[in-house]
Protein backbone atom coordinates (compact mmCIF):
# COMPACT_ATOMS: atom_id res chain seq x y z
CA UNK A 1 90.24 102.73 115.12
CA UNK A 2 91.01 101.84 111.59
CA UNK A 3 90.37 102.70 107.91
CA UNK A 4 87.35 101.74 106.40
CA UNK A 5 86.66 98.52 104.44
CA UNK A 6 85.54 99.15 100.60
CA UNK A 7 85.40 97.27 97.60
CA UNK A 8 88.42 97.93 96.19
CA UNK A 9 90.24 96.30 99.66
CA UNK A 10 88.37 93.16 99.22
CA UNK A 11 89.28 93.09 95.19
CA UNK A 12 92.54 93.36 96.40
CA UNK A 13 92.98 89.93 98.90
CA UNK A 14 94.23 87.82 96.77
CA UNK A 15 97.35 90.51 96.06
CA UNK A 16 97.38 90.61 100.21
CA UNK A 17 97.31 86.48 100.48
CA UNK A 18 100.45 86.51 97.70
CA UNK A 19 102.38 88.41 99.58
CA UNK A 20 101.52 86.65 103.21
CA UNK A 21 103.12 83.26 101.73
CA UNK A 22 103.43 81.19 104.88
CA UNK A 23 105.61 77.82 105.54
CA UNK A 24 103.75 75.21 106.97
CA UNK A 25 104.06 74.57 110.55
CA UNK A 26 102.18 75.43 113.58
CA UNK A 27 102.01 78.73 112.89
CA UNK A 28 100.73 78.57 109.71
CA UNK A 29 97.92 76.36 111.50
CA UNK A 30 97.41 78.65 114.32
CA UNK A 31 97.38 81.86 111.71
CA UNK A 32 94.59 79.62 109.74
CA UNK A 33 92.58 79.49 112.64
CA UNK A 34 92.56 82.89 113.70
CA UNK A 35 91.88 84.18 110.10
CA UNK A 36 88.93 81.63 109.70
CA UNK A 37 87.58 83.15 112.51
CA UNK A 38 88.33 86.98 111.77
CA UNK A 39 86.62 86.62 108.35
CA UNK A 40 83.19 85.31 110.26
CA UNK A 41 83.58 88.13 113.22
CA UNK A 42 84.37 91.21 110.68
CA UNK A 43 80.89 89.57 108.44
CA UNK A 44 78.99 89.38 112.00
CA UNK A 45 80.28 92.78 112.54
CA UNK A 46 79.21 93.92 109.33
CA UNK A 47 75.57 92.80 109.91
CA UNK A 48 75.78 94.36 113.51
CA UNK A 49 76.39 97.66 111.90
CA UNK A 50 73.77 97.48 109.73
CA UNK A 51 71.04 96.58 112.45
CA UNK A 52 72.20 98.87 114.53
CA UNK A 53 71.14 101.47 111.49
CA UNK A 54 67.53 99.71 111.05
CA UNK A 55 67.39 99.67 114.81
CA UNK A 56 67.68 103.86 115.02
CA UNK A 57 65.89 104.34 111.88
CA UNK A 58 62.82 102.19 113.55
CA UNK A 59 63.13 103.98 116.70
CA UNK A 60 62.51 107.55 114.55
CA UNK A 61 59.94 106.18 112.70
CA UNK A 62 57.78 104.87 115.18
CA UNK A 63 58.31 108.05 117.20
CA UNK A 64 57.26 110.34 114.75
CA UNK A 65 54.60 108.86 112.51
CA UNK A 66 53.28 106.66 115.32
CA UNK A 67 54.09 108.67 118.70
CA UNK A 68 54.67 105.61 120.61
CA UNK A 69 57.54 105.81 123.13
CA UNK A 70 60.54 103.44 122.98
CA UNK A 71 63.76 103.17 125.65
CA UNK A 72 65.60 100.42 124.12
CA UNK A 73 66.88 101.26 121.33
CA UNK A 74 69.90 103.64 121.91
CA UNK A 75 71.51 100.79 123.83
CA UNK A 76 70.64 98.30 121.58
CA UNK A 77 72.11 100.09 118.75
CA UNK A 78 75.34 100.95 121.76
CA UNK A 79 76.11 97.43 122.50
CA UNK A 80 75.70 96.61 118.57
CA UNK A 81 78.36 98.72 117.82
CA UNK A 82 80.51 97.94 121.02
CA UNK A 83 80.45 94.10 119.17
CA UNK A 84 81.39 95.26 115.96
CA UNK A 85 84.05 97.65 117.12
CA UNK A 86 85.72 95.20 119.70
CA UNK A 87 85.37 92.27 118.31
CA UNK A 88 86.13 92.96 115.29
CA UNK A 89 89.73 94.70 116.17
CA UNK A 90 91.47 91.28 116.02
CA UNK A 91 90.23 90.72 111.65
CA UNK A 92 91.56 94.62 111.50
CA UNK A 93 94.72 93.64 113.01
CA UNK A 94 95.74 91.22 110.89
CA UNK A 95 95.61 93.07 107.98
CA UNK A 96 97.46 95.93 109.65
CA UNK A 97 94.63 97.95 108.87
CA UNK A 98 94.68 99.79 112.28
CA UNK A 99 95.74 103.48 112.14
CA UNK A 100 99.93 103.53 111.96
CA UNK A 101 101.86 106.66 111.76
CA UNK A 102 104.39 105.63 109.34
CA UNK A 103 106.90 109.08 110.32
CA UNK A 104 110.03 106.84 111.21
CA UNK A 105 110.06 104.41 108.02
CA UNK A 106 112.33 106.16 105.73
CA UNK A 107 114.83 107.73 108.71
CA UNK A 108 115.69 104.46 109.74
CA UNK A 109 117.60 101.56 108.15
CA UNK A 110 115.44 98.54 106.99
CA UNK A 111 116.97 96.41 110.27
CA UNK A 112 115.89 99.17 112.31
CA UNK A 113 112.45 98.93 110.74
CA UNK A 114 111.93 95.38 111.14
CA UNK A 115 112.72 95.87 115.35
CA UNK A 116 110.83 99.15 115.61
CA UNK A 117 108.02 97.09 114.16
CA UNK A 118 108.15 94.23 116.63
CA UNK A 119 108.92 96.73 119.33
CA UNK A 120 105.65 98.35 118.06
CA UNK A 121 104.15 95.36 118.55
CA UNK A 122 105.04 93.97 121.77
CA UNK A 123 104.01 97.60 122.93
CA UNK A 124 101.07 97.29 121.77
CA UNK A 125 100.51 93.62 123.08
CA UNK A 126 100.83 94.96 127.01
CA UNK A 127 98.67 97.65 126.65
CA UNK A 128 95.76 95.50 125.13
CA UNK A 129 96.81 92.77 127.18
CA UNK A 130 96.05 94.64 130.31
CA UNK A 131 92.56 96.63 128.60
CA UNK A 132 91.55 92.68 128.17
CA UNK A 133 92.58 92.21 131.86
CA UNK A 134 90.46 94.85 133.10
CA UNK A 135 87.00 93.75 130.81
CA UNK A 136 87.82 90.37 132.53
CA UNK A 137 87.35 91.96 135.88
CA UNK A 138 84.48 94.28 135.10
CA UNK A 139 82.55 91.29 133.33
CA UNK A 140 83.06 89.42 136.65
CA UNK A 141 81.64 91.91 138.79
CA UNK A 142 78.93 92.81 136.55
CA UNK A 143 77.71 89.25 136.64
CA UNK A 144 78.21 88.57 140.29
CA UNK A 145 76.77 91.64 141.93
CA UNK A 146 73.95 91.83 138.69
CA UNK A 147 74.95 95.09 137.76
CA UNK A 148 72.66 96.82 135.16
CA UNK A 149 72.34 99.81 133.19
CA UNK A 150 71.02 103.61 134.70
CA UNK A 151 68.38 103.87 131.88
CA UNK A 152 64.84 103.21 132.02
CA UNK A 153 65.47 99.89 130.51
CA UNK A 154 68.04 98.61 132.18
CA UNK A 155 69.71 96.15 130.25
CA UNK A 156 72.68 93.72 131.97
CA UNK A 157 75.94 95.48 131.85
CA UNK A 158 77.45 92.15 131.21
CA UNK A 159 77.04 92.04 127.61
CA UNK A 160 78.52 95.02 126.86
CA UNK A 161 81.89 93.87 129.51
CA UNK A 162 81.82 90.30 127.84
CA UNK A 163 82.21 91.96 124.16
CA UNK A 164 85.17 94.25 125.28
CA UNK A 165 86.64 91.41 126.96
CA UNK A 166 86.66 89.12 124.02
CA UNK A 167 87.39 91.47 121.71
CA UNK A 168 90.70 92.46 123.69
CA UNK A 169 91.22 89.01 124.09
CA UNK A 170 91.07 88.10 120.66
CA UNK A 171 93.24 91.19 119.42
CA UNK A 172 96.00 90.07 122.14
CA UNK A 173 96.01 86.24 120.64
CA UNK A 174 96.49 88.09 117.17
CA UNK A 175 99.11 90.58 118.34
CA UNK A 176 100.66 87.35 120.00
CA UNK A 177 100.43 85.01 116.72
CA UNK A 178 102.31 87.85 114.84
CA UNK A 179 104.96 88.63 116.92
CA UNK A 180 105.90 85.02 117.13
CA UNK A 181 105.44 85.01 112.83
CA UNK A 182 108.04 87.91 113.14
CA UNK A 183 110.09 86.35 114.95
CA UNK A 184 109.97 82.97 113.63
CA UNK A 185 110.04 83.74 110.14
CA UNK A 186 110.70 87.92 109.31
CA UNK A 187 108.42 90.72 109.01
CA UNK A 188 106.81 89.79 106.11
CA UNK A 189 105.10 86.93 107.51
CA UNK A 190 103.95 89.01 110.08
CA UNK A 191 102.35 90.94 107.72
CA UNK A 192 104.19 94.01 108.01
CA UNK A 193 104.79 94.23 104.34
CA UNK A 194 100.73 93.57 103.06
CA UNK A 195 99.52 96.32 101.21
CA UNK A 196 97.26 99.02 103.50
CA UNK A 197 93.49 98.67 103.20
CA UNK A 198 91.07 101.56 103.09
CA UNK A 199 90.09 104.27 100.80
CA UNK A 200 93.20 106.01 100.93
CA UNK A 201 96.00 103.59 100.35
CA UNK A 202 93.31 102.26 97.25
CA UNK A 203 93.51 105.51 95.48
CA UNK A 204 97.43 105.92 95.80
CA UNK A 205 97.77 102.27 94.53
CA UNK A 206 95.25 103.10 91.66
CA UNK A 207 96.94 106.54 91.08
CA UNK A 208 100.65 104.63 90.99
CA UNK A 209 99.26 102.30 88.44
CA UNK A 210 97.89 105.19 85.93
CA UNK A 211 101.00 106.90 86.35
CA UNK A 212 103.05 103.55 85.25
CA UNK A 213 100.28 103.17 82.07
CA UNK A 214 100.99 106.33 81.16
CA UNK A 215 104.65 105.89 81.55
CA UNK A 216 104.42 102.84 79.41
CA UNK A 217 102.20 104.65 76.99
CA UNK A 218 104.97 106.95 76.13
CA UNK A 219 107.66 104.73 76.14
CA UNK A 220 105.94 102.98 73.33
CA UNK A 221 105.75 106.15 71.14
């Protein structure tokens, strides 16, 4: 759903924060909040991820060296990454780090920008809206009629529903908070103009910097 997070993305937060100025106000309270939270989900995530990886790589092991039989681990490792990936989406969201297809930008006017971009948004707000809707209602049925998984194992399938469900939940309170931002106060607070994380936009922003060194380097001869 979104680019990956690398070391360059983090190194570049506190450019992000400087351009996220906020007034004080609720907002700026709420947006605190929400981020505090975001930061500890996406390192939660993190750690999912990797036991998800020691969880697979334990199930091979003991399979092959020790030939001893194991039907947990594929949905262990499943609802591991469900957590990550859902609950997570909200922390990805408010660095606009979800996948955007940026086609319309320089056709339209910067006005027009600024309302496709809430448009975007409050697009985007219904349809997660209603995806957390429907985890509500699956969770509720999972847990009432006990509902469990086909495999051998047969784990509750009300802890994968409850992870979608706050995960969508989450992400709509985020889509909310920035809409109202954009609103409020422009675009900008809503975060539309942060710099894009991942691997990609790093390595144009690196290559734009070179090619203003070397720019400078020959101005100076």
């Amino acid at each position: 759903m979104s680019h990956a997070f690398d070391a360059a993305s983090a190194a570049a937060e506190p450019e992000r924060a400087a351009a996220r100025a906020r007034l004080p106000g609720p907002l700026a309270a709420i947006e605190a909040a929400m981020g505090g939270l975001n930061r500890l989900i996406l390192l939660m995530g993190g750690l999912a991820l990797v036991a998800a990886c020691l969880v697979l790589s334990y199930s091979v092991v003991v399979r092959y060296f020790l030939k001893i039989p194991t039907e947990w681990q594929d949905e262990t490792a499943v609802f591991l990454i469900v957590g990550a990936t859902f609950l997570s989406a909200a922390g990805v969201q408010a660095r606009r780090g979800h996948v955007a297809i940026e086609a319309l930008t320089g056709l339209l006017t910067p006005r027009a920008n600024r309302a496709r971009l809430i448009v975007a948004d409050v697009v985007s707000l219904g349809f997660v809206g209603f995806f957390a809707w429907k985890s509500w209602t699956l969770l509720h049925e999972a847990w009432v009629d006990g509902q469990i998984s086909q495999s051998t194992w047969g784990p509750p399938l009300w802890i994968p529903y409850s992870l979608m469900a706050l995960g969508m939940t989450l992400l709509s309170l985020q889509f909310l908070l920035q809409i109202a931002e954009a609103v409020a106060r422009g675009p900008q607070a809503a975060g539309f103009a942060d710099p894009k994380i991942g691997l990609g936009p790093d390595l144009e922003r690196a290559k734009k910097q070179d090619g203003k060194k070397q720019d400078g380097k020959e101005s100076a001869r």
